[in-house]
C-alpha atoms as a PDB file:
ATOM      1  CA  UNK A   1      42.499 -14.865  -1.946  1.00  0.00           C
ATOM      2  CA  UNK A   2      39.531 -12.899  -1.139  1.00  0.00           C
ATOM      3  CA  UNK A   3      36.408 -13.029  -3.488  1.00  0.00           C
ATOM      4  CA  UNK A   4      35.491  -9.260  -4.497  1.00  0.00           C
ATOM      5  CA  UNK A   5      32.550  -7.761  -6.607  1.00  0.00           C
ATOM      6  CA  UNK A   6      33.693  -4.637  -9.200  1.00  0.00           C
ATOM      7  CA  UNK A   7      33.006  -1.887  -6.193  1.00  0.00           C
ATOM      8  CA  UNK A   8      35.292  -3.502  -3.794  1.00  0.00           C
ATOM      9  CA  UNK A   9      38.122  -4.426  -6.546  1.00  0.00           C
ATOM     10  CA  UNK A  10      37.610  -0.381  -7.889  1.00  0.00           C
ATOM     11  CA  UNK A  11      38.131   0.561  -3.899  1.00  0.00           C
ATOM     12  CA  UNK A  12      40.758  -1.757  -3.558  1.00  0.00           C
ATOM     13  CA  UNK A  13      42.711  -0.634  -6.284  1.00  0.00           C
ATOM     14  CA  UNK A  14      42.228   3.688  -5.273  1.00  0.00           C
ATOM     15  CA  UNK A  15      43.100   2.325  -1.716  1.00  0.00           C
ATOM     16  CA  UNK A  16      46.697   0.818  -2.639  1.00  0.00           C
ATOM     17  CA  UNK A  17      47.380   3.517  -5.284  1.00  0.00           C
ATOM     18  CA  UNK A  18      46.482   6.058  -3.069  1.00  0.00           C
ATOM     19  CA  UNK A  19      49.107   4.267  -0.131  1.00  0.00           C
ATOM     20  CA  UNK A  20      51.640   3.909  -2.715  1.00  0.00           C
ATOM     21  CA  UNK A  21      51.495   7.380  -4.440  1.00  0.00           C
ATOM     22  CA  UNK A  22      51.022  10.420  -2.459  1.00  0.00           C
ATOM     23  CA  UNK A  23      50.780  11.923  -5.558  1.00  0.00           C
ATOM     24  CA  UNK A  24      47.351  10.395  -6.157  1.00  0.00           C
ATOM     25  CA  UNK A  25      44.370  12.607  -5.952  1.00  0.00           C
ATOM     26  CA  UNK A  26      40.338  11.310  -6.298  1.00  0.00           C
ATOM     27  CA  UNK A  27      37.901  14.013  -6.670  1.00  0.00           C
ATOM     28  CA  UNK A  28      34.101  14.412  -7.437  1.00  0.00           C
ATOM     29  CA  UNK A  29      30.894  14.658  -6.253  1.00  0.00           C
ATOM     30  CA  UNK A  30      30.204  13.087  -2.669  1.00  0.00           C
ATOM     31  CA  UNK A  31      33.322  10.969  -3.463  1.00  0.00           C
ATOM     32  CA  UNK A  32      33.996  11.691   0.066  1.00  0.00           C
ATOM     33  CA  UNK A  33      31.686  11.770   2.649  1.00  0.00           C
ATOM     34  CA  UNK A  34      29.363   9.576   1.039  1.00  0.00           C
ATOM     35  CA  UNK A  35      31.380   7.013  -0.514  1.00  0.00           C
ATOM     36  CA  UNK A  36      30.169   8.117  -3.864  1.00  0.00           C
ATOM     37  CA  UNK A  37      26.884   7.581  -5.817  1.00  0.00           C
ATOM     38  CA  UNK A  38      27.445   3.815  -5.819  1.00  0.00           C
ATOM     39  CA  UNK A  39      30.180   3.505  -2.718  1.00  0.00           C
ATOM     40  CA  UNK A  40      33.041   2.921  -4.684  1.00  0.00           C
ATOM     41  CA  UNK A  41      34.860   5.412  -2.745  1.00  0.00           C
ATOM     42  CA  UNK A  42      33.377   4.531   0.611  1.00  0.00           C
ATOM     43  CA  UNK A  43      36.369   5.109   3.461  1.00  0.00           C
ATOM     44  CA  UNK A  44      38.957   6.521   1.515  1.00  0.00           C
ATOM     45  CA  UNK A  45      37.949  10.056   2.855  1.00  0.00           C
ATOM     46  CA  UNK A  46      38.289   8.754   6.564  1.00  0.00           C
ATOM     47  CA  UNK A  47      41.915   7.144   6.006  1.00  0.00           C
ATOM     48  CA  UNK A  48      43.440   9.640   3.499  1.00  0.00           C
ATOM     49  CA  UNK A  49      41.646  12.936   4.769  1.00  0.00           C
ATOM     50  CA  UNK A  50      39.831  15.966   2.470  1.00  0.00           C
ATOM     51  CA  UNK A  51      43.134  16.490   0.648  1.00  0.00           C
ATOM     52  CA  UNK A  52      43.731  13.186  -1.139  1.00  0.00           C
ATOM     53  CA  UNK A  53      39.608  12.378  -1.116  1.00  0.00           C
ATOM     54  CA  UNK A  54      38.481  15.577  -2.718  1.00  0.00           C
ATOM     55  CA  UNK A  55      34.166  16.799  -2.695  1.00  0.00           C
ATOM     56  CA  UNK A  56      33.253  18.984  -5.550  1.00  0.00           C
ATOM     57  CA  UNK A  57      30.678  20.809  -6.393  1.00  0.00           C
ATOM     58  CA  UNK A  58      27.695  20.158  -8.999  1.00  0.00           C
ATOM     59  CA  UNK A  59      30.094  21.058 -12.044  1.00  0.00           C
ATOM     60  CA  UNK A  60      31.437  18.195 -14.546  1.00  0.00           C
ATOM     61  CA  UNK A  61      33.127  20.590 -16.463  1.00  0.00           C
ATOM     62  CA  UNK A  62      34.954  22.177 -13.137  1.00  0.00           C
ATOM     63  CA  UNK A  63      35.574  18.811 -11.854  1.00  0.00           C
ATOM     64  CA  UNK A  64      37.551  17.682 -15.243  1.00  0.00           C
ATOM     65  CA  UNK A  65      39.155  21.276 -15.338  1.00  0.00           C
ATOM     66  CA  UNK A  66      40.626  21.509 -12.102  1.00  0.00           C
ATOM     67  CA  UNK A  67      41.698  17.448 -12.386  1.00  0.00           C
ATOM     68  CA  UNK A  68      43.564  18.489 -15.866  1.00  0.00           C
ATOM     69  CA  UNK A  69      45.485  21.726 -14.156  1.00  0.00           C
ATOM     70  CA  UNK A  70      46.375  19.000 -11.534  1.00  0.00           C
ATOM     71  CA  UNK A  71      47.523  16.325 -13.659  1.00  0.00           C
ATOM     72  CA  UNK A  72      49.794  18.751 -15.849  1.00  0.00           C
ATOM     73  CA  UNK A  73      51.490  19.871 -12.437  1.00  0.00           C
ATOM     74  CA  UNK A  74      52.596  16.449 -11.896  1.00  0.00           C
ATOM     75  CA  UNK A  75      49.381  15.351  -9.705  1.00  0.00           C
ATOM     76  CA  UNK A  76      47.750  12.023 -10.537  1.00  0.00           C
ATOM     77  CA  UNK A  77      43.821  13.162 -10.161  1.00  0.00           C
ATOM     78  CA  UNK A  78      41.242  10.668 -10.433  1.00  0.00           C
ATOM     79  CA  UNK A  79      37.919  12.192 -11.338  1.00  0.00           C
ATOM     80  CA  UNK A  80      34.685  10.579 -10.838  1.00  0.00           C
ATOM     81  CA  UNK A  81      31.812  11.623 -12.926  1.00  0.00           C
ATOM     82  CA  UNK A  82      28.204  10.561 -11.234  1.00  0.00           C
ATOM     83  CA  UNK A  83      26.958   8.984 -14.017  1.00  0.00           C
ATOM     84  CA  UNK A  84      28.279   8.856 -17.810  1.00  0.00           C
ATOM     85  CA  UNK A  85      25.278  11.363 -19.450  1.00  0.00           C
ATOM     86  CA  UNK A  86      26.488  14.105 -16.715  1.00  0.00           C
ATOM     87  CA  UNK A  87      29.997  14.198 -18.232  1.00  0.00           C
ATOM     88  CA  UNK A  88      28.629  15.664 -21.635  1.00  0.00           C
ATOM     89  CA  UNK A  89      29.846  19.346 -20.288  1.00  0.00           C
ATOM     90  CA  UNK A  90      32.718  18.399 -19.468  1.00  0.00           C
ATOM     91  CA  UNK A  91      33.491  16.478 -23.180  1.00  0.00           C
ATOM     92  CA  UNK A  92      35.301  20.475 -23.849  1.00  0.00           C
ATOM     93  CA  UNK A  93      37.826  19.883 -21.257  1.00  0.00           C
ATOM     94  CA  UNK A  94      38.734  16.442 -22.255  1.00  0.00           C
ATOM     95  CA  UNK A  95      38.380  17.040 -25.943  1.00  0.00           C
ATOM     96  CA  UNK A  96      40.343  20.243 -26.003  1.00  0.00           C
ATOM     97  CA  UNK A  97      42.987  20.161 -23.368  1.00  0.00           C
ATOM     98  CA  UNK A  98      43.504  16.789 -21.721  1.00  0.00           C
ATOM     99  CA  UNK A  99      43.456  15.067 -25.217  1.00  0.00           C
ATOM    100  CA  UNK A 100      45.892  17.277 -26.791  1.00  0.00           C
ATOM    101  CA  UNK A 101      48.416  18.553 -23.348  1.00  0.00           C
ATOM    102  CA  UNK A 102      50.980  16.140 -24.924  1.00  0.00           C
ATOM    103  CA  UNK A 103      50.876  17.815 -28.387  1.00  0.00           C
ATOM    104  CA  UNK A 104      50.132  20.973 -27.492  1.00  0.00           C
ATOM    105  CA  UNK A 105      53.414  21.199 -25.332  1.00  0.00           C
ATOM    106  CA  UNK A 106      55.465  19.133 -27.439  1.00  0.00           C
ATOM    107  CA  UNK A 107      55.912  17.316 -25.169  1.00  0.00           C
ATOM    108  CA  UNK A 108      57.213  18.328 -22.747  1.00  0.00           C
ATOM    109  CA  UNK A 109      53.953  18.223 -20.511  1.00  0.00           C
ATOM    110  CA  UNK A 110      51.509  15.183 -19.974  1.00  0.00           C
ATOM    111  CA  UNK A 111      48.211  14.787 -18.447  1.00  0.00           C
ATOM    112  CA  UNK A 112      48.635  11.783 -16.085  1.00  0.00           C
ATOM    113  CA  UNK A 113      44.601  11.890 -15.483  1.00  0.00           C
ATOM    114  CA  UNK A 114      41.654   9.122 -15.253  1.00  0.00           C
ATOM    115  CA  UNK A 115      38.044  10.151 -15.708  1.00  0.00           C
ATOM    116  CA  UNK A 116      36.077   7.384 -13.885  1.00  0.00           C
ATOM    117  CA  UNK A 117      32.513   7.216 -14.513  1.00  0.00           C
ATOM    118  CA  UNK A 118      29.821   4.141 -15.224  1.00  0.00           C
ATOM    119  CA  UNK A 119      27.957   3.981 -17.792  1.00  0.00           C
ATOM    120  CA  UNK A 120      25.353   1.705 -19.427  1.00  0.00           C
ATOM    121  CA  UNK A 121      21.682   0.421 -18.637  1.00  0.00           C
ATOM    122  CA  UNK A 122      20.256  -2.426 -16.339  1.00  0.00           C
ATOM    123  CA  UNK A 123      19.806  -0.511 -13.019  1.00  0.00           C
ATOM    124  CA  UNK A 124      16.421   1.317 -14.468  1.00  0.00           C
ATOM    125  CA  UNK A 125      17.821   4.711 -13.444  1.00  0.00           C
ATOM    126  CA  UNK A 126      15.820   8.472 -14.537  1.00  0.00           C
ATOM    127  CA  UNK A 127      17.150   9.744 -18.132  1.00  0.00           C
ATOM    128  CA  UNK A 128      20.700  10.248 -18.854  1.00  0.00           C
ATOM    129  CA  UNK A 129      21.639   7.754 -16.326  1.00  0.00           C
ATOM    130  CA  UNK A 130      22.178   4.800 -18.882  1.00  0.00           C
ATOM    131  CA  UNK A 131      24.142   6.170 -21.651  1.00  0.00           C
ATOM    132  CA  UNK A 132      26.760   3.910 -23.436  1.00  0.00           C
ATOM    133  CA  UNK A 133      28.674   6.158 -25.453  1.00  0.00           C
ATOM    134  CA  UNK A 134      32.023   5.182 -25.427  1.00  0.00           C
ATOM    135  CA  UNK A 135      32.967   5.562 -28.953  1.00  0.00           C
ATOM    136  CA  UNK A 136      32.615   9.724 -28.738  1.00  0.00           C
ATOM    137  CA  UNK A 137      35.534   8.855 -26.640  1.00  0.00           C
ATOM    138  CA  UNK A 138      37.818   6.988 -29.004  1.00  0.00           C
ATOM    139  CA  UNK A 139      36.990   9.785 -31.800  1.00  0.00           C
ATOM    140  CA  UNK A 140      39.547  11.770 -30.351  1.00  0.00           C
ATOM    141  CA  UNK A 141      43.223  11.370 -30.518  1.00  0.00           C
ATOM    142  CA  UNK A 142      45.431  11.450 -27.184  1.00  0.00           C
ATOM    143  CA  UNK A 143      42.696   9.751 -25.365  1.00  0.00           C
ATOM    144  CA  UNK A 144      42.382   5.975 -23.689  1.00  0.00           C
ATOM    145  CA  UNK A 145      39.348   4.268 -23.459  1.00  0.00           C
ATOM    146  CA  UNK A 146      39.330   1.117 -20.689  1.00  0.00           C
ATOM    147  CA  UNK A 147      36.315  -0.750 -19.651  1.00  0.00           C
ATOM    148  CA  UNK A 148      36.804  -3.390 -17.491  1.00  0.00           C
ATOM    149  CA  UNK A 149      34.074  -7.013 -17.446  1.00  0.00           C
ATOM    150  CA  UNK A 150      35.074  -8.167 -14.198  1.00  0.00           C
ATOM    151  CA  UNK A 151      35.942  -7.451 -10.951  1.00  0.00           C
ATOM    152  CA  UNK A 152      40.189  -9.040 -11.605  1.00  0.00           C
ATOM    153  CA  UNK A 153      40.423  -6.786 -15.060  1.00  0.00           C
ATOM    154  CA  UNK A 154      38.938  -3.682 -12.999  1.00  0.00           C
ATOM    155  CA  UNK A 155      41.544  -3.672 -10.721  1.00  0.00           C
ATOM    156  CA  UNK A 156      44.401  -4.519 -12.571  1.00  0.00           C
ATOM    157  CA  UNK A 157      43.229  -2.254 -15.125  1.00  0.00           C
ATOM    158  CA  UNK A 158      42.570   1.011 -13.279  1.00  0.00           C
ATOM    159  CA  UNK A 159      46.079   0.534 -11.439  1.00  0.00           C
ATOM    160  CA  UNK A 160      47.561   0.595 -15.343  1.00  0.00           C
ATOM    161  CA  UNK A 161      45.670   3.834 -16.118  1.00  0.00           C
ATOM    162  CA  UNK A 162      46.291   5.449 -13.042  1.00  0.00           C
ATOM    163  CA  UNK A 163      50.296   5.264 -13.697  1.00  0.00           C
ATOM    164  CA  UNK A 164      49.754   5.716 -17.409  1.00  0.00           C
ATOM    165  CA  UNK A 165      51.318   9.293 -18.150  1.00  0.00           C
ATOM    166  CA  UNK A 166      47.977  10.135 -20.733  1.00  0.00           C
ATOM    167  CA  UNK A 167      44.768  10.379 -19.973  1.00  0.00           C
ATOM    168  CA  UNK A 168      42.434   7.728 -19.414  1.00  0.00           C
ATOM    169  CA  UNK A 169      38.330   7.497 -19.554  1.00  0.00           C
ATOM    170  CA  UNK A 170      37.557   4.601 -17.236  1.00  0.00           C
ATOM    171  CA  UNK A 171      34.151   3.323 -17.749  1.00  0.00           C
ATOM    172  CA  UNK A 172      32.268   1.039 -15.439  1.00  0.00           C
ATOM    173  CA  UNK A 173      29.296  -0.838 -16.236  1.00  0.00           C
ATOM    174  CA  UNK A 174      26.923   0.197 -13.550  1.00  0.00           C
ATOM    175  CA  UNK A 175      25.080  -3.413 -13.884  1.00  0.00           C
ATOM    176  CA  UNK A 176      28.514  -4.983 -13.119  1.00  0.00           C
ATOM    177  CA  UNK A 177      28.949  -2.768 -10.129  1.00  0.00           C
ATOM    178  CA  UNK A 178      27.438  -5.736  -7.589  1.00  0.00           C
ATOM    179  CA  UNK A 179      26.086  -8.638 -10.319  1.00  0.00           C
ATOM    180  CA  UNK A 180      29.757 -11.246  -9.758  1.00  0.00           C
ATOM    181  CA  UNK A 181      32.583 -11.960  -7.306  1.00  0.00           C
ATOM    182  CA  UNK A 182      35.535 -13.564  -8.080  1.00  0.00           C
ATOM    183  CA  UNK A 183      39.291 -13.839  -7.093  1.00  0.00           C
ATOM    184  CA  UNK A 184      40.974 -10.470  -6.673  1.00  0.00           C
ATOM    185  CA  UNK A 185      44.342 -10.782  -5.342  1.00  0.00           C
ATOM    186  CA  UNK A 186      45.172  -7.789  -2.619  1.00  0.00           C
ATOM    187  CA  UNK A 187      48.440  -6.172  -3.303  1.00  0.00           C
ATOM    188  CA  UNK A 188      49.723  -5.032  -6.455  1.00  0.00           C
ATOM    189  CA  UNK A 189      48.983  -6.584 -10.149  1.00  0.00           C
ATOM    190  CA  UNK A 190      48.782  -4.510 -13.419  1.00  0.00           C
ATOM    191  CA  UNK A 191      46.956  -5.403 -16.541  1.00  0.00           C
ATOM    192  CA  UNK A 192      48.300  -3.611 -19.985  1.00  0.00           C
ATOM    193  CA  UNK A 193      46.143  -1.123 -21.540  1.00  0.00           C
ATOM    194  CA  UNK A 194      45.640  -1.992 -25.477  1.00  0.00           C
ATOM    195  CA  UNK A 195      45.320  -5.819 -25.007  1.00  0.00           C
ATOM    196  CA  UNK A 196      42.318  -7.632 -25.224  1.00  0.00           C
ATOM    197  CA  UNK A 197      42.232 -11.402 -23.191  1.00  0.00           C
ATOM    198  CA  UNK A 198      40.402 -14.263 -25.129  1.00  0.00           C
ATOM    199  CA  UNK A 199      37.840 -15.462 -22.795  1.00  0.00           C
ATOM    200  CA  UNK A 200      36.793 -18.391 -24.618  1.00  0.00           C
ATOM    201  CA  UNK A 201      38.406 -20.509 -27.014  1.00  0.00           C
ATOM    202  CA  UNK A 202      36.801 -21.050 -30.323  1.00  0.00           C
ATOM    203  CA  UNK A 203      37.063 -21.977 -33.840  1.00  0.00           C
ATOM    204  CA  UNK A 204      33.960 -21.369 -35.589  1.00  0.00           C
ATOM    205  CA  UNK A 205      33.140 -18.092 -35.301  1.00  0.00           C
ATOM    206  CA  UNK A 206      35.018 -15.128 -33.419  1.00  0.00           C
ATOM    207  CA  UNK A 207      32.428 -12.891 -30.719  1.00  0.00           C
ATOM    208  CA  UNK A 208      34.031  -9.718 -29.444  1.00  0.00           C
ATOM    209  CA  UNK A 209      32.394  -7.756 -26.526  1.00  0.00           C
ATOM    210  CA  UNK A 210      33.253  -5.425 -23.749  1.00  0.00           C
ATOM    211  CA  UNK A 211      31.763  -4.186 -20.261  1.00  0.00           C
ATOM    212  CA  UNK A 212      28.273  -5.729 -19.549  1.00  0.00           C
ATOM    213  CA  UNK A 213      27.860  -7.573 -23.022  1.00  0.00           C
ATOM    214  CA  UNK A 214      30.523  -9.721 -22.545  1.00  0.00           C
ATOM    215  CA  UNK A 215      28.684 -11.637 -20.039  1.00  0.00           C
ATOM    216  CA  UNK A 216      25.459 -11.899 -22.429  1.00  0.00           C
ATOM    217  CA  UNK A 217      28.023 -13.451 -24.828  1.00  0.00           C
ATOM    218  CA  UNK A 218      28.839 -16.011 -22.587  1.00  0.00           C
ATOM    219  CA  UNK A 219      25.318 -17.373 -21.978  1.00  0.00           C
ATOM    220  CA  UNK A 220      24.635 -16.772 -25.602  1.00  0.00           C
ATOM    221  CA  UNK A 221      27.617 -19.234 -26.743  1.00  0.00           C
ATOM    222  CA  UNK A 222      26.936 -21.861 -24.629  1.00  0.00           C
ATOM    223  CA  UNK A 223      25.806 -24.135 -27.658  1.00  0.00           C
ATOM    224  CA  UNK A 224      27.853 -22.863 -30.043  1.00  0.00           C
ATOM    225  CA  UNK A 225      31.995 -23.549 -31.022  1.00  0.00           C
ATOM    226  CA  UNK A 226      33.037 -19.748 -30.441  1.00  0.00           C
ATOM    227  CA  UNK A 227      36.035 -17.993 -29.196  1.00  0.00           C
ATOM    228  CA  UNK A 228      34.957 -15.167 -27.240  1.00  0.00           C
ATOM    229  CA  UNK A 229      37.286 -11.480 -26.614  1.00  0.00           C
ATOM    230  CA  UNK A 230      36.910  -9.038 -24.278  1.00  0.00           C
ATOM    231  CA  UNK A 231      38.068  -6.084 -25.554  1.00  0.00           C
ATOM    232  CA  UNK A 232      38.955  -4.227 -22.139  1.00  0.00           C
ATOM    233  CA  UNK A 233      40.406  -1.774 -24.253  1.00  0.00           C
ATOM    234  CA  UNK A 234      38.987   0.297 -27.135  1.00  0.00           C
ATOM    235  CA  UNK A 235      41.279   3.123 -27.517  1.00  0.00           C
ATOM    236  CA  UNK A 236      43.881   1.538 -28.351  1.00  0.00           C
ATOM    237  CA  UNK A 237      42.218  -1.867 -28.847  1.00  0.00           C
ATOM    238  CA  UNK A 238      44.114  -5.093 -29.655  1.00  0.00           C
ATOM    239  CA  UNK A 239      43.915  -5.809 -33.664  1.00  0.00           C
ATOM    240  CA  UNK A 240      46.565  -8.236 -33.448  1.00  0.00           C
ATOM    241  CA  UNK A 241      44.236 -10.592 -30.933  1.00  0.00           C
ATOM    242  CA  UNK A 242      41.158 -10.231 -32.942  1.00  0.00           C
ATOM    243  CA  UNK A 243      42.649 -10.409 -36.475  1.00  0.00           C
ATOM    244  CA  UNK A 244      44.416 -13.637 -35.223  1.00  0.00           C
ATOM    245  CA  UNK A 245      41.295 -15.052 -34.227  1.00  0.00           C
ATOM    246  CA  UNK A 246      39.505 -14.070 -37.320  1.00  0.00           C
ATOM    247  CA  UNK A 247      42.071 -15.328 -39.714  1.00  0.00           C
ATOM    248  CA  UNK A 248      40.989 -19.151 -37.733  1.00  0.00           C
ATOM    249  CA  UNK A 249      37.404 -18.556 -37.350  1.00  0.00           C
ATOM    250  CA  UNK A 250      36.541 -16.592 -40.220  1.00  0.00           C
ATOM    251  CA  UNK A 251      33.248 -15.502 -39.059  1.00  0.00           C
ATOM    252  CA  UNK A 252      32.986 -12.182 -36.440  1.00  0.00           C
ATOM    253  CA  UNK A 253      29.886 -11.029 -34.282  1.00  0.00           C
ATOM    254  CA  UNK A 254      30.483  -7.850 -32.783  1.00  0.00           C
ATOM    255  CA  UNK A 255      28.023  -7.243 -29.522  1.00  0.00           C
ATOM    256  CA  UNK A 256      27.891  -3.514 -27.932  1.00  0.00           C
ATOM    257  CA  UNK A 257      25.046  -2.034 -26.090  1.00  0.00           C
ATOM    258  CA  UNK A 258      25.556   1.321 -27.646  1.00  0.00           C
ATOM    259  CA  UNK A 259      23.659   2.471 -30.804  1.00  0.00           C
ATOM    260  CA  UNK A 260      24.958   0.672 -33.794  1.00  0.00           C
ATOM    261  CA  UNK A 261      25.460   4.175 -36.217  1.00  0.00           C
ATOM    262  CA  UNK A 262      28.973   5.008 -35.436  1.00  0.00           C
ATOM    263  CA  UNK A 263      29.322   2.659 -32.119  1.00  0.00           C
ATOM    264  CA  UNK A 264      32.622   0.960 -31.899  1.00  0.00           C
ATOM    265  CA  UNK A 265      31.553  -2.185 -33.295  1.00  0.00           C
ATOM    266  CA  UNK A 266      31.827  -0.558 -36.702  1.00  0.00           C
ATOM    267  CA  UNK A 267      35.310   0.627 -36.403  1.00  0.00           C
ATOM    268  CA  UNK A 268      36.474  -3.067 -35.376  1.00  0.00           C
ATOM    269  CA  UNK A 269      34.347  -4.267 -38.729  1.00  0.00           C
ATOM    270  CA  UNK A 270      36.305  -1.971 -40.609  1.00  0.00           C
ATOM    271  CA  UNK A 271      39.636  -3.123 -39.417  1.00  0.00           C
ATOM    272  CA  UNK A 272      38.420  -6.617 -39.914  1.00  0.00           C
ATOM    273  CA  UNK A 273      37.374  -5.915 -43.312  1.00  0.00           C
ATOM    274  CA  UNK A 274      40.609  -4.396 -44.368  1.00  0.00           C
ATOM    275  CA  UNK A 275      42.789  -6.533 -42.728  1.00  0.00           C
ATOM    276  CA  UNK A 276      41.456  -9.712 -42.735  1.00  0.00           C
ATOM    277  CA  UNK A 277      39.347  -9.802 -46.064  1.00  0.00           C
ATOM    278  CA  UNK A 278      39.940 -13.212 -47.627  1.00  0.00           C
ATOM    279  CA  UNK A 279      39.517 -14.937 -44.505  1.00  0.00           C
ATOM    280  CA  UNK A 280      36.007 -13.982 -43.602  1.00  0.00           C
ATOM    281  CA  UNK A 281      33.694 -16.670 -44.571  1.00  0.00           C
ATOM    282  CA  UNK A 282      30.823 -14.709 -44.159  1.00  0.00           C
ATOM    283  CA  UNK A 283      29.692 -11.181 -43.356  1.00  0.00           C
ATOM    284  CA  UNK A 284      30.490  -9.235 -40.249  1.00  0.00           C
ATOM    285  CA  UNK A 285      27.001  -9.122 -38.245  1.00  0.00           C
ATOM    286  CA  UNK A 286      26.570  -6.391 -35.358  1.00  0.00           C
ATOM    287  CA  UNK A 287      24.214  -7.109 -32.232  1.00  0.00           C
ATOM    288  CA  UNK A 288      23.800  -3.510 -30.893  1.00  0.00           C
ATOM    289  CA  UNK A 289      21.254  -1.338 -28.860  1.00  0.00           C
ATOM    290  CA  UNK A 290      19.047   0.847 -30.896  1.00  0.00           C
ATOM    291  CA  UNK A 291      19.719   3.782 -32.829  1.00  0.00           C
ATOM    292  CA  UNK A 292      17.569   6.100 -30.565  1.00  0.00           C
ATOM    293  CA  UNK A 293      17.784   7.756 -27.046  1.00  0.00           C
ATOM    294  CA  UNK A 294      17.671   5.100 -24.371  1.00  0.00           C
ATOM    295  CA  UNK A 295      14.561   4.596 -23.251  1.00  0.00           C
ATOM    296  CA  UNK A 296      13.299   4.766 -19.374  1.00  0.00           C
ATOM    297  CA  UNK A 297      12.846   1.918 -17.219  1.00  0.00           C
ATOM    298  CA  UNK A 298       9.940  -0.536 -18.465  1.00  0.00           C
ATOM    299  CA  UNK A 299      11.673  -0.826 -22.432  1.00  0.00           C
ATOM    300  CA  UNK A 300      15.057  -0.516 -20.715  1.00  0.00           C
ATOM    301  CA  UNK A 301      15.781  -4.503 -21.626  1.00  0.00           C
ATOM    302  CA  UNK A 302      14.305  -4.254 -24.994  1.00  0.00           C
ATOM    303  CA  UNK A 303      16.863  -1.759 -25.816  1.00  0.00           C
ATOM    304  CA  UNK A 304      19.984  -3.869 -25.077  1.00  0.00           C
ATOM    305  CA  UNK A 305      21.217  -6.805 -26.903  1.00  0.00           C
ATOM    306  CA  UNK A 306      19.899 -10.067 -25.355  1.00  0.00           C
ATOM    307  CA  UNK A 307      20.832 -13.579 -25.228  1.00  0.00           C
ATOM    308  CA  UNK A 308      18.032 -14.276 -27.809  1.00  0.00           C
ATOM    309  CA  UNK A 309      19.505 -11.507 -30.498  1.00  0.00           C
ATOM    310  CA  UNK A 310      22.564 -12.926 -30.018  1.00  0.00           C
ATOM    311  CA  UNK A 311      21.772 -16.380 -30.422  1.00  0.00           C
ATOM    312  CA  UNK A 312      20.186 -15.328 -33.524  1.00  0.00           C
ATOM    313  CA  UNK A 313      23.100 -13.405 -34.678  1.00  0.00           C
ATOM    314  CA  UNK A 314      25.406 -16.893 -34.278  1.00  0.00           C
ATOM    315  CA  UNK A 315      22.468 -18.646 -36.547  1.00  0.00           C
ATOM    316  CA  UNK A 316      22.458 -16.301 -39.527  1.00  0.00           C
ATOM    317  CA  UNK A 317      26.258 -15.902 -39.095  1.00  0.00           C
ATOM    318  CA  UNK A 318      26.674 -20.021 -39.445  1.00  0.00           C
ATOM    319  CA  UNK A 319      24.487 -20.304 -42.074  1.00  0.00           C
ATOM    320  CA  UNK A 320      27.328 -19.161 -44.846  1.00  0.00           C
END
């Protein structure tokens, strides 16, 4: 079994869906010719031609647009979005007409369509090229929200939202992109959307992260009895995993690299707090990037969660 980083599992996984479903569709900027910004895409234009593999213009909101007429024609369009601060104009699209298709016909239409697009800091990229704002995302009703830690859940997980009949936002942790290799089986394996995997077995305190983090979780726990879950997805996420983890562990440290006001950390802390109450042993902690814009490239690191914030969030978190 081949050994693949998250760029080749990504390309792996538009290669096979694209050979098993003519009616699969990537579009976007330099998508084609160029591979894409970070060469996810790289040959798919040369072995499926400028109908399947799709360059756009400069236009976010065009590129979502078009994918959404496609997708309620019966089309499967995969959009890719350069960066995740560039898809801000096209949040109208998604928020008024992919999101709502379903409802809005009764349904009798869907919108079978995947916005792919990476997100987060650790590259020490210009301004709006770090953003981490995935919870705008789960706001909004009709929407999925995937983001894969790992070059195995990336494929297996963009294969599931590629057949999945609603729309999907697929977001990819640009610091993943080429940082691990591992196992990725070639041919066809599908991970569910809405179920988290527990990374790390654990009994004194329950850590839940996503994308990037989760892998700052793992060297933070090192020393430390805790059952680690990654998320994968947030919209719908998997209460059942992480209230069943709680309910042994009684202790929760949510870790997110987007700004803690409104990120999704608090929404699992709420659902933790209403549903699993009397089992908490102490109170829910949050280890989150700041609440301000994300700084450029020197205070980029200062900005994200680190091992040592976690660490200390597992210290103040035991001492209950």
């Amino acid at each position: 079994m081949p050994k693949m980083n998250m760029v080749q599992a990504i390309n792996l996984a538009l290669r096979e869906e694209l050979q098993r479903d003519k009616d699969v569709i990537i579009l976007g900027e330099d998508v084609g010719l160029d591979g894409g910004v970070f060469r996810v895409t790289e040959g798919l234009l040369k072995q499926f031609g400028p109908e399947r593999v799709v360059d756009t213009p400069l236009a976010e909101s065009g590129i979502v647009g078009a994918a959404i007429g496609m997708a309620a024609y019966g089309l499967k369009p995969v959009a890719e979005i350069q960066f995740m601060g560039f898809i801000y104009p096209a949040l109208d699209q998604i928020f008024s007409h992919a999101a709502r298709i379903r409802s809005r016909s009764r349904g009798r239409y869907t919108c079978p369509l995947v916005v792919r697009t990476p997100y987060g800091a650790g590259i020490k990229p210009p301004e709006l090229h770090s953003e981490s704002a995935e919870a705008l995302f789960c706001h909004m009703p009709g929407i999925k929200v995937v983001i894969p830690a790992t070059p195995y859940t990336a494929k297996g997980l963009l294969i599931s939202s590629i057949r999945d009949p609603d729309p999907v936002v697929f977001l990819e942790a640009t610091r993943l992109y080429r940082l691990i290799k591992e196992e990725v089986p070639e041919g066809e394996y599908t991970l569910p959307l809405g179920r988290a995997r527990v990374v790390r077995e654990g009994n004194e305190m329950t850590v839940i992260a996503w994308g990037s983090m989760l892998h700052r979780v793992l060297q933070a726990v090192k020393a430390v009895d805790a059952e680690v879950i990654d998320l994968m997805t947030l919209r719908p996420f998997d209460e059942e995993t992480i209230l069943r983890s709680v309910k042994k562990t009684g202790r929760v440290v949510i870790v997110h690299e987007a700004p803690k006001t409104c990120g999704f950390g608090a929404e699992i802390s709420a659902t933790v707090a209403e549903e699993a109450m009397l089992y908490l042993k102490a109170p829910i902690l949050r280890v989150t990037g700041y609440d301000a814009v994300m700084p450029l490239a020197k205070l980029e690191e200062h900005f994200m969660p680190t091992v040592e914030r976690i660490q200390r969030a597992f210290e103040e978190v035991m001492k209950y």
